[in-house]
Protein backbone atom coordinates (compact mmCIF):
# COMPACT_ATOMS: atom_id res chain seq x y z
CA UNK A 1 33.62 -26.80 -14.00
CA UNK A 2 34.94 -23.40 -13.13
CA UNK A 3 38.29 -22.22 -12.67
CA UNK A 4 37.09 -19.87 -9.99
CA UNK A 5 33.68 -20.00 -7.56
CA UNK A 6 33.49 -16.76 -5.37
CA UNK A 7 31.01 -16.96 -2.40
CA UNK A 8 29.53 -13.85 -1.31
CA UNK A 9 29.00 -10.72 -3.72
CA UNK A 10 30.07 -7.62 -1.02
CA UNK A 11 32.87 -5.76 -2.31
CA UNK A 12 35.62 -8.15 -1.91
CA UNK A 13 33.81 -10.89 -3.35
CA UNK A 14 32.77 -8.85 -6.93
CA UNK A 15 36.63 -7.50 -6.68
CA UNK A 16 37.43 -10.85 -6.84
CA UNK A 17 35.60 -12.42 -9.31
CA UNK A 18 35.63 -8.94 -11.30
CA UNK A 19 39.78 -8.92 -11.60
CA UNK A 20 39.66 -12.53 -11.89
CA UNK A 21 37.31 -12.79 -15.16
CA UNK A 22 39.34 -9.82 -16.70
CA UNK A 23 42.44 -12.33 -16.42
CA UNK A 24 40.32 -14.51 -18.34
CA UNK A 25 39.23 -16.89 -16.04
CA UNK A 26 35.89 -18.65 -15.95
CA UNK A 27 34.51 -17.30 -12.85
CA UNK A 28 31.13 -17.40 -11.18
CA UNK A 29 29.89 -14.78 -8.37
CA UNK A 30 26.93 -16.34 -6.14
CA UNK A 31 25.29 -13.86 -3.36
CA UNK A 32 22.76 -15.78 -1.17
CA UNK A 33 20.75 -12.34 -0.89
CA UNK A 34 17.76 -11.65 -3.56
CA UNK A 35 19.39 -8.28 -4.02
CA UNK A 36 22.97 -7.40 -4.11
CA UNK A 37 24.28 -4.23 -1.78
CA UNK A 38 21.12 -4.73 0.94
CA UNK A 39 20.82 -5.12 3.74
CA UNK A 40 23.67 -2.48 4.18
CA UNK A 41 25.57 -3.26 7.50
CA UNK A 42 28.02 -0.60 7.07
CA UNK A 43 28.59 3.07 8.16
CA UNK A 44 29.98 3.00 4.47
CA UNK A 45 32.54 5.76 4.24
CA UNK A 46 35.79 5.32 2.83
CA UNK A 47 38.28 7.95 1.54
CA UNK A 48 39.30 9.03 -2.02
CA UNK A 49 42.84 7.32 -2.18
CA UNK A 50 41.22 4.09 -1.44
CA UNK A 51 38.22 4.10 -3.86
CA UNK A 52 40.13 6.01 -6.57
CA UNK A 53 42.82 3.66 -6.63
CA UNK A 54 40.00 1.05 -8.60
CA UNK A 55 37.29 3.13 -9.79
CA UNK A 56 36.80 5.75 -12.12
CA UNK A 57 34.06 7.90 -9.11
CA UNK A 58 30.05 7.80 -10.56
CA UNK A 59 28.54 10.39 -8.58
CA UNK A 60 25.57 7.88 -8.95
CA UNK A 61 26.93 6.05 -5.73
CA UNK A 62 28.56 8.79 -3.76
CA UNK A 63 25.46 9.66 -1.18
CA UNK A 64 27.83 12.88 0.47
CA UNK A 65 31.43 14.24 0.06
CA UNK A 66 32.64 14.56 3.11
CA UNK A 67 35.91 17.29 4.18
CA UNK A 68 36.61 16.25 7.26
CA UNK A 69 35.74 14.07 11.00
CA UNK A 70 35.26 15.93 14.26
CA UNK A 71 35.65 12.89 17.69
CA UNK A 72 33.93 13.81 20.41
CA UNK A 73 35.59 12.60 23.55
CA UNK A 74 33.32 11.88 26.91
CA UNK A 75 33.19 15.00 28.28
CA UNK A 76 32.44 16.61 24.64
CA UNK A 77 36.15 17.76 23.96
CA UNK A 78 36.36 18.20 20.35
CA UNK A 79 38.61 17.38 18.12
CA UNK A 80 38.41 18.68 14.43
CA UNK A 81 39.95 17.50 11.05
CA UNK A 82 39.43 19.60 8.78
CA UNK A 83 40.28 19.99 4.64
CA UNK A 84 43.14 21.59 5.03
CA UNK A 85 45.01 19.24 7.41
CA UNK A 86 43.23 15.46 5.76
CA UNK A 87 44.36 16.54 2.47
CA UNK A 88 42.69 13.48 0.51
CA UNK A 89 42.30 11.14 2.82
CA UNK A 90 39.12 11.79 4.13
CA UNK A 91 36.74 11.24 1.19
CA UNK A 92 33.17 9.37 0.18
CA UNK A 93 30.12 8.09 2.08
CA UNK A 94 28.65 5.76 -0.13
CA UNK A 95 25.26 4.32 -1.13
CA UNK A 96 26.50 0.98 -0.78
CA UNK A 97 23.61 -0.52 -2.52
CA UNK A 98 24.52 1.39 -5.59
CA UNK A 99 28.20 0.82 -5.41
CA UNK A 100 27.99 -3.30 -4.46
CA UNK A 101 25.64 -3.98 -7.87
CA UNK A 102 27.98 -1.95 -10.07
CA UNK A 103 31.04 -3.62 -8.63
CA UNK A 104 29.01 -6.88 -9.52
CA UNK A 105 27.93 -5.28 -13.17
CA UNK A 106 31.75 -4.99 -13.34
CA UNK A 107 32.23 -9.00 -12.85
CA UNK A 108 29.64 -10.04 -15.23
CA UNK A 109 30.78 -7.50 -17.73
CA UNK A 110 34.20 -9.11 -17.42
CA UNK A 111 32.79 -12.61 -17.95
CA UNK A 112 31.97 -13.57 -14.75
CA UNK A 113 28.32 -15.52 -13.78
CA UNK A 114 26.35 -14.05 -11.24
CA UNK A 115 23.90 -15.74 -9.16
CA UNK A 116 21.75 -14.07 -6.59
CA UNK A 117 19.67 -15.88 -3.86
CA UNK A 118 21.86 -18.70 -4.56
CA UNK A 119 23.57 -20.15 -1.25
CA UNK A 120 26.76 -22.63 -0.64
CA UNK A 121 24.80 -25.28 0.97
CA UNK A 122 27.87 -27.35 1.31
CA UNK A 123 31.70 -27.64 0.17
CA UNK A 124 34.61 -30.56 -0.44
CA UNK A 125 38.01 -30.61 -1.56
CA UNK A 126 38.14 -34.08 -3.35
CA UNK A 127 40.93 -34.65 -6.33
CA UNK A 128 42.66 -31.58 -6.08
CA UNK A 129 39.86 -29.60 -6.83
CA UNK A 130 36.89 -28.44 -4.82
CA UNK A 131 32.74 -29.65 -4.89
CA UNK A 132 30.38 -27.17 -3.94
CA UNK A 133 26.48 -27.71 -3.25
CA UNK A 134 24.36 -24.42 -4.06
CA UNK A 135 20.91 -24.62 -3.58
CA UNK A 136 18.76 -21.84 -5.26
CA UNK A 137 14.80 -21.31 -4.79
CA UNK A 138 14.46 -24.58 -3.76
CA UNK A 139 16.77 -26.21 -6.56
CA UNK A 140 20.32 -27.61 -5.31
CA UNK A 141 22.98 -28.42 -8.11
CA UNK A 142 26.94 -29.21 -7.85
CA UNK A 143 29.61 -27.24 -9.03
CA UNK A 144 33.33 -28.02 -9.80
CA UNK A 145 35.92 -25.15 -9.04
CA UNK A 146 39.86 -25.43 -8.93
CA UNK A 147 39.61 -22.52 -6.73
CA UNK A 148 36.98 -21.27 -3.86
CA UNK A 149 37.25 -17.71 -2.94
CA UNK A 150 35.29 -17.30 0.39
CA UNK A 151 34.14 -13.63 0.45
CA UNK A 152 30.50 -15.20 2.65
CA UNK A 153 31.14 -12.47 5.38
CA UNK A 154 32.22 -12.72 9.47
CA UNK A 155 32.22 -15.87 10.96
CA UNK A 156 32.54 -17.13 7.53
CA UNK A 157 31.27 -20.79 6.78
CA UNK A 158 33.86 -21.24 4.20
CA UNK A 159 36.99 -19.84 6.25
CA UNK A 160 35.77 -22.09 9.29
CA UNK A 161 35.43 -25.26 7.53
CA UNK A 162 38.24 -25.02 5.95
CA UNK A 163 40.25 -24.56 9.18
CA UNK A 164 41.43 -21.17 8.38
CA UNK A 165 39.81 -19.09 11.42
CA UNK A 166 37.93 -20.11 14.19
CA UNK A 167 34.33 -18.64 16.13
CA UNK A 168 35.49 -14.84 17.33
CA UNK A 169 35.59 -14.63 20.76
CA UNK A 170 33.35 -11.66 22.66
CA UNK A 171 36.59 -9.53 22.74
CA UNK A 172 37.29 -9.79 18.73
CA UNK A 173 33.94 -8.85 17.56
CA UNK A 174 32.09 -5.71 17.60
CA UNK A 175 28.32 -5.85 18.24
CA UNK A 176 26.98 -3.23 15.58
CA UNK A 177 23.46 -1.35 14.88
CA UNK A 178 22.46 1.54 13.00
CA UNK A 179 19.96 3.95 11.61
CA UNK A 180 19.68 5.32 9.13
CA UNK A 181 18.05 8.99 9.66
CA UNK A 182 16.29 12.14 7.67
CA UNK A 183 15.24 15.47 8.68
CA UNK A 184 18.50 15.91 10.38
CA UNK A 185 20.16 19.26 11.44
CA UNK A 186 23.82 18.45 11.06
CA UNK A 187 26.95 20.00 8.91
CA UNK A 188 26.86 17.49 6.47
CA UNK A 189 30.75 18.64 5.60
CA UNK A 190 32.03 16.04 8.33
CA UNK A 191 31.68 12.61 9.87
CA UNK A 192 31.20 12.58 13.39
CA UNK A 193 32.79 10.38 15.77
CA UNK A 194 31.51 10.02 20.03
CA UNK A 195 34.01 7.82 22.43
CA UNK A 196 33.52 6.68 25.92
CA UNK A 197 32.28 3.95 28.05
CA UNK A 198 29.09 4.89 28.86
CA UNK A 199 27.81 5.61 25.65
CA UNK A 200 29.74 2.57 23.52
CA UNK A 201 32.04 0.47 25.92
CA UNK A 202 34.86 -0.85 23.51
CA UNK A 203 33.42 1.04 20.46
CA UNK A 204 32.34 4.64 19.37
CA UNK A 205 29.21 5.77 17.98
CA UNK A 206 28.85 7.82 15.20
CA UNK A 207 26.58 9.94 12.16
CA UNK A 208 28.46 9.58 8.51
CA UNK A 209 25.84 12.23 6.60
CA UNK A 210 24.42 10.97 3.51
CA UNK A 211 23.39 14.20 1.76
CA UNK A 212 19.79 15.85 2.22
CA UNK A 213 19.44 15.84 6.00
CA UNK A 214 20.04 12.54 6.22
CA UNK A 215 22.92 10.21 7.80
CA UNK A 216 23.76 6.95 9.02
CA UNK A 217 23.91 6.98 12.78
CA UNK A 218 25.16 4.05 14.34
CA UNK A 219 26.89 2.53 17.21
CA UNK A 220 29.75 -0.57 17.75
CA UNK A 221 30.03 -2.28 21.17
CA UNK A 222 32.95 -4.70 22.21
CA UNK A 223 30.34 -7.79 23.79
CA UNK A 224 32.82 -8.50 26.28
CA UNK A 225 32.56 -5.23 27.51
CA UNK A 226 28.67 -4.32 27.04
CA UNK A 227 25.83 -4.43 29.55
CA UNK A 228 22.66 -3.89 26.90
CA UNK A 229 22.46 -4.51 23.00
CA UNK A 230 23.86 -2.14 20.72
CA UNK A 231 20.42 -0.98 19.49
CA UNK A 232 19.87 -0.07 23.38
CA UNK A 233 23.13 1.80 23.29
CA UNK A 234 22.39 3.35 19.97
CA UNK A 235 18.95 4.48 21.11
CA UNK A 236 20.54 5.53 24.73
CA UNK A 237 22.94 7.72 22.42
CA UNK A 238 20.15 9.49 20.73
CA UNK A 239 18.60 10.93 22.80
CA UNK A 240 21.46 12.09 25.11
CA UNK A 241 22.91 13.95 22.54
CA UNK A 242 19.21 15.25 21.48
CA UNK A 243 19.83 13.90 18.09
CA UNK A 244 16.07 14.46 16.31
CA UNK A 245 14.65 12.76 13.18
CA UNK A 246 12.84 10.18 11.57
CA UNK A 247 14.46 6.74 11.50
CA UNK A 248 13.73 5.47 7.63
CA UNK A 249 15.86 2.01 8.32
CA UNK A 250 17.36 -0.33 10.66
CA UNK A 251 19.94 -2.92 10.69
CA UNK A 252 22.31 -4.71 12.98
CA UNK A 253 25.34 -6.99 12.33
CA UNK A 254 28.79 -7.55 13.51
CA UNK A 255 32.34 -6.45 12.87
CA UNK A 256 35.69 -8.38 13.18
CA UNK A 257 38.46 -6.64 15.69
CA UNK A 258 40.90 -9.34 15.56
CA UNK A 259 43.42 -8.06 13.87
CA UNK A 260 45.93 -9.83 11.28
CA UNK A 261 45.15 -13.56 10.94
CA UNK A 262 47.90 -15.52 9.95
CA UNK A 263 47.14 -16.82 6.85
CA UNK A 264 43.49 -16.58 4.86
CA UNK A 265 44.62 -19.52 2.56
CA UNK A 266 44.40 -23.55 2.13
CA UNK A 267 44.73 -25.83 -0.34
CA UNK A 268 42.05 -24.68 -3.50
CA UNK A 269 41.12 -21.62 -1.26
CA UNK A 270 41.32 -18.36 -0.11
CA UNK A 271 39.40 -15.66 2.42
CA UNK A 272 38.97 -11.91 1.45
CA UNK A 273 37.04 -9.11 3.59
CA UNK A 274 35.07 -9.48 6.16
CA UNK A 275 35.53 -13.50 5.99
CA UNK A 276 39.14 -13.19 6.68
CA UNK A 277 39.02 -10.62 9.21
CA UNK A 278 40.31 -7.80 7.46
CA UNK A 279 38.34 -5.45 8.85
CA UNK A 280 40.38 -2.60 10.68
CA UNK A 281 40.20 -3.05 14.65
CA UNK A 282 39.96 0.47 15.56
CA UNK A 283 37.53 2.26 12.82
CA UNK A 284 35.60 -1.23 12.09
CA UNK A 285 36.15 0.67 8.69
CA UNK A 286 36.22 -3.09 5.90
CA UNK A 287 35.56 -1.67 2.56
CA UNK A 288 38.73 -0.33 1.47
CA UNK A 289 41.00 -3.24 2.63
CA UNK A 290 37.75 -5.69 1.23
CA UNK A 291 38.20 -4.30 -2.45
CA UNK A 292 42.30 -4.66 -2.01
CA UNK A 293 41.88 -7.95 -0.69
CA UNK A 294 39.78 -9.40 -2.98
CA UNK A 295 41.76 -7.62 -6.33
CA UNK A 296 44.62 -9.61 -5.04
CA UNK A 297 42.05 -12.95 -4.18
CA UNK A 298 41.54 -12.91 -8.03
CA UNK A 299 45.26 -11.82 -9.62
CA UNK A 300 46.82 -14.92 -7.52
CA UNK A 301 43.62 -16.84 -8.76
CA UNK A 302 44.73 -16.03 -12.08
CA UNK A 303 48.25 -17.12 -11.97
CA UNK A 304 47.32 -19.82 -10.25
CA UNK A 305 45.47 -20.90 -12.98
CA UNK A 306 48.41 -20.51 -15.33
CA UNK A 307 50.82 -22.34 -13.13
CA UNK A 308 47.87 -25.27 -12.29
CA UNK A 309 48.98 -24.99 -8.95
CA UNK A 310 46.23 -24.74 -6.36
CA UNK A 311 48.37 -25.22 -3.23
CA UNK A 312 47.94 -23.63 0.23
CA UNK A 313 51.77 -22.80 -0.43
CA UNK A 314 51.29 -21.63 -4.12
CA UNK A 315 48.56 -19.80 -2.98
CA UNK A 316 50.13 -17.84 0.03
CA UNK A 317 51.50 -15.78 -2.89
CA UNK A 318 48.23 -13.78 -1.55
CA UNK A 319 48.75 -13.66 2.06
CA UNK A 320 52.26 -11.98 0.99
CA UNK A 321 50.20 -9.40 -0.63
CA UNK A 322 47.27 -8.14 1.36
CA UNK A 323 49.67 -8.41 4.35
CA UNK A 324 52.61 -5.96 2.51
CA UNK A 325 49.16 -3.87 1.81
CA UNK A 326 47.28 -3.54 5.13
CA UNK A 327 48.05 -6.59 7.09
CA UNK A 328 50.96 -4.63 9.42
CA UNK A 329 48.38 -2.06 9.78
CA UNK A 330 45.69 -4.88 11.46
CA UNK A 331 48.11 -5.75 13.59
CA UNK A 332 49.33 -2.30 14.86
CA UNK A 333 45.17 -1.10 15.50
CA UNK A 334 44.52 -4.34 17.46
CA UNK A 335 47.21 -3.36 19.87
CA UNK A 336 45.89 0.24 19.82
CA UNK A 337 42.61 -1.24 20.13
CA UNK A 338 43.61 -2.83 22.84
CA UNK A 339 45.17 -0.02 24.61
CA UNK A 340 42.56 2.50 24.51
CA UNK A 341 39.63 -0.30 25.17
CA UNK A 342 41.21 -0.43 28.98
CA UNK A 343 41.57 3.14 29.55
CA UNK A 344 38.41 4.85 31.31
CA UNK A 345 36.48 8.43 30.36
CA UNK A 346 38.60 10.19 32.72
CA UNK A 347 41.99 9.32 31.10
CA UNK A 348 40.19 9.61 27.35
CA UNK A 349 38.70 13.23 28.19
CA UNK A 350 42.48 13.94 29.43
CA UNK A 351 44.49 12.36 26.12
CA UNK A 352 41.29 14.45 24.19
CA UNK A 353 42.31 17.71 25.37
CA UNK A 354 45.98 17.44 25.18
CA UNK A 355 45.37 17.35 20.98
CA UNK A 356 41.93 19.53 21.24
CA UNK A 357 43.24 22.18 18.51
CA UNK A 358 46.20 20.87 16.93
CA UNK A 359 47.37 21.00 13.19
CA UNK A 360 46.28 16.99 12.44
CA UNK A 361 47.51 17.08 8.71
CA UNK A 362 46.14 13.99 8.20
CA UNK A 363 42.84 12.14 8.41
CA UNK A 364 44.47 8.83 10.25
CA UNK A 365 44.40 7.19 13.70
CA UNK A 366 47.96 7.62 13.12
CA UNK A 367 48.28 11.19 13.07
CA UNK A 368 46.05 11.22 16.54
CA UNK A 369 48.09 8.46 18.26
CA UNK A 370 51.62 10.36 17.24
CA UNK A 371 50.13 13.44 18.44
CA UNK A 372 49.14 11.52 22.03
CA UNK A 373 52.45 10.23 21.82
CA UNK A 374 54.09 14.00 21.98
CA UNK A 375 51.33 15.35 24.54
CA UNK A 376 51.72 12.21 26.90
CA UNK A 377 54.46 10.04 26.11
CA UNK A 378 54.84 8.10 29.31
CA UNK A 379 51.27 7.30 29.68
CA UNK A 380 51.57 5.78 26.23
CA UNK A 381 54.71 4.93 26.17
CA UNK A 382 54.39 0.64 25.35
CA UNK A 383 53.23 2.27 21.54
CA UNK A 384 55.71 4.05 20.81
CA UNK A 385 57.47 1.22 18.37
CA UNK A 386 54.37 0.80 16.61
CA UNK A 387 55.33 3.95 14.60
C-alpha cells in the first residue's frame, strides 16, 4: 500500500514523486524503460529561470550554454536574440539522460522506490483507493495507492482511462524526429530556429548545439498539415540548408499542441507533463512546465494525504496551480499557434522582416508577437487581447 504510485520517470514524473517523498509520503516511481533519460525525444533546452528555480545547476548535465536563438524565416530573414536583449531567459541545453536519472536519484534519495522496466499493465479505482497491475521481466504483482500520478507520456494510458483527455486529433499533435549530429560547423553560442511550409508545415525545424561540434537537429510537423514523415522533412531540411555531419543517433516521437486542458484530475488521480498536455503549443518546449507540474502533482499529493481526501474536487487544488503557473500561457500559444499555422511563406517572410533588427529584450514568443503587433497591427489585429 502506497500513499502515492507515479507512472512514468521523465521529469514530471521524478518531480513528482521527488517533492512528494520529501513531504514524507510513501511514494514509488516506476519507468517502463530499462534505463531512465533514453530514448531522449526532446530538443532539450530550457532556460536558466526555469531550471534554477529547482536545481542547484551540475555542469555534469548541461551539454552547452547557450546566449541566445537566431529564427530563420522562409526566405532566410534573420532574426537575432542575442545576450544582451534575453537577459536570463535563454539558458541550458541539456543531456537529458544525465539530468532525468539525477532527478530520479533525487526521488529515491527522498524515500521514494524506483522501479525501472516495470510497466502499468492495468489500473482500478475500487474503495476509494486505486489497484494497479505492474508487470516487470515477466513477473506481474498488484499495488495499492490512495493516489496515481500519471506522468506515462502523450496519449497517456492513465489520463485516457481515466476519462481525463481523449486521442489528439492530427491538428493537436506534432509529428517529431531528430538527429542528433557531430562534426558540425555551427556557433554553438545560439539555438537556431527555420519556419515555413515547405520545410516544416505547422512546425519549425531546428539545431540546439550540444557542445563539441555537435547538436540536436530536429524537425516538428503538424500531421494535418504534412505530405511526408517528419524524418523525410528532417532529411529534406538537411541538405537544403547544406547542413554536413555525421548522424550519431536517431529518434522520433510526438508532441502535444493542444493547449490548456481543462482539468488533469479525477477522483485518486492526477496528469503532469506530457500526459496532461502541458507541453507549450508554439515551441513544443515540455520540460520546464513538466518539472512545475509535477512539483505541484506531489505538494497537493501531500496534503492530500494529510486531509485523507482523494477527491477529483480536493484534488483540483492542482489544476488551480499549474494553471495560475503556465496554464493561461497554453491557452494564449494555441491561439498563436493557430494563427501563424494558416498564414503562408509569403506573409511569414513579410512579418520576418518588419522585426529583422530590432532590440528583442527578451528571449519569448512574446516579445516577437508584441513586436509584430507594432510593425503590423491590422494584419494581426484578432491577438491583440492576448497581451
Amino acid at each position: 500500500m502506497y500513499d502515492v504510485v507515479v507512472v512514468g520517470a521523465g521529469p514530471a514524473g521524478s518531480m513528482a514523486a521527488k517533492t512528494a517523498a520529501e513531504q514524507g509520503l510513501n511514494v514509488l516511481l516506476v519507468e517502463k524503460r530499462q534505463e531512465i533519460g533514453t530514448p531522449v525525444r526532446c530538443a532539450e533546452g530550457i532556460s536558466r529561470e526555469s531550471i534554477e528555480k529547482f536545481f542547484e545547476v551540475d555542469k555534469k548535465w548541461i551539454a552547452a550554454e547557450v546566449t541566445g536563438a537566431k529564427i530563420y524565416a522562409p526566405d532566410k530573414t534573420e532574426i537575432v536574440m542575442s545576450e544582451e536583449m534575453a537577459g536570463n531567459e535563454v539558458g541550458y541545453v541539456l543531456e537529458r539522460k544525465i539530468f532525468d536519472r539525477h532527478v530520479a536519484r533525487l526521488a529515491a534519495k527522498a524515500g521514494a522506490e524506483v522501479y525501472v522496466k516495470t510497466a502499468m499493465v492495468d489500473f482500478e479505482r475500487k474503495d476509494g483507493k486505486v489497484k494497479l497491475k505492474l508487470r516487470r521481466l515477466g513477473e506481474e504483482w498488484e499495488v495499492e495507492t490512495k493516489i496515481l500520478i500519471g506522468a506515462d507520456g502523450v496519449e497517456s494510458k492513465i489520463g485516457r482511462k481515466a476519462g481525463i483527455i481523449k486521442t489528439l486529433k492530427l491538428n493537436e499533435v506534432e509529428s517529431c524526429a531528430q538527429y542528433l549530429m557531430a562534426g558540425l560547423d555551427i556557433d554553438e553560442n545560439y539555438t537556431y530556429f527555420y519556419l515555413g511550409r515547405e520545410i516544416a508545415p505547422g512546425g519549425y525545424a531546428w539545431i540546439f548545439p550540444k557542445g563539441n561540434g555537435s547538436a540536436n537537429v530536429g524537425i516538428g510537423v503538424l500531421p494535418k498539415m504534412a505530405e511526408k514523415t517528419a524524418k523525410e522533412y528532417l532529411d529534406a531540411f538537411i541538405e537544403k540548408e547544406g547542413i554536413e555531419g555525421k548522424i550519431v543517433e536517431f529518434v522520433a516521437g510526438a508532441v502535444p499542441v493542444y493547449g490548456e486542458i481543462e482539468t488533469a484530475v479525477t477522483d485518486n488521480i492526477m496528469l503532469a507533463g506530457d500526459a496532461a498536455y502541458h507541453a507549450d503549443p508554439i515551441t513544443g518546449g515540455g520540460i520546464a512546465n513538466a518539472l512545475s507540474a509535477g512539483y505541484y502533482a506531489g505538494k497537493v499529493a501531500a496534503e492530500a494525504v494529510q486531509k485523507n481526501d482523494f477527491s477529483a474536487s480536493f484534488l483540483r487544488r492542482y489544476d488551480e496551480l499549474w494553471k495560475n503557473d503556465f496554464g493561461k500561457k497554453l491557452k494564449r500559444n494555441k491561439k498563436l499557434q493557430l494563427k501563424f499555422i494558416d498564414m503562408d511563406d509569403a506573409l511569414l517572410n513579410k512579418l520576418a522582416g518588419a522585426i529583422a533588427g530590432k532590440n528583442l529584450r527578451e528571449m519569448s514568443v512574446a516579445a516577437i508577437v508584441k513586436e509584430l503587433l507594432k510593425a503590423h497591427p491590422k494584419l494581426l489585429w484578432d491577438l491583440k487581447d492576448l497581451f
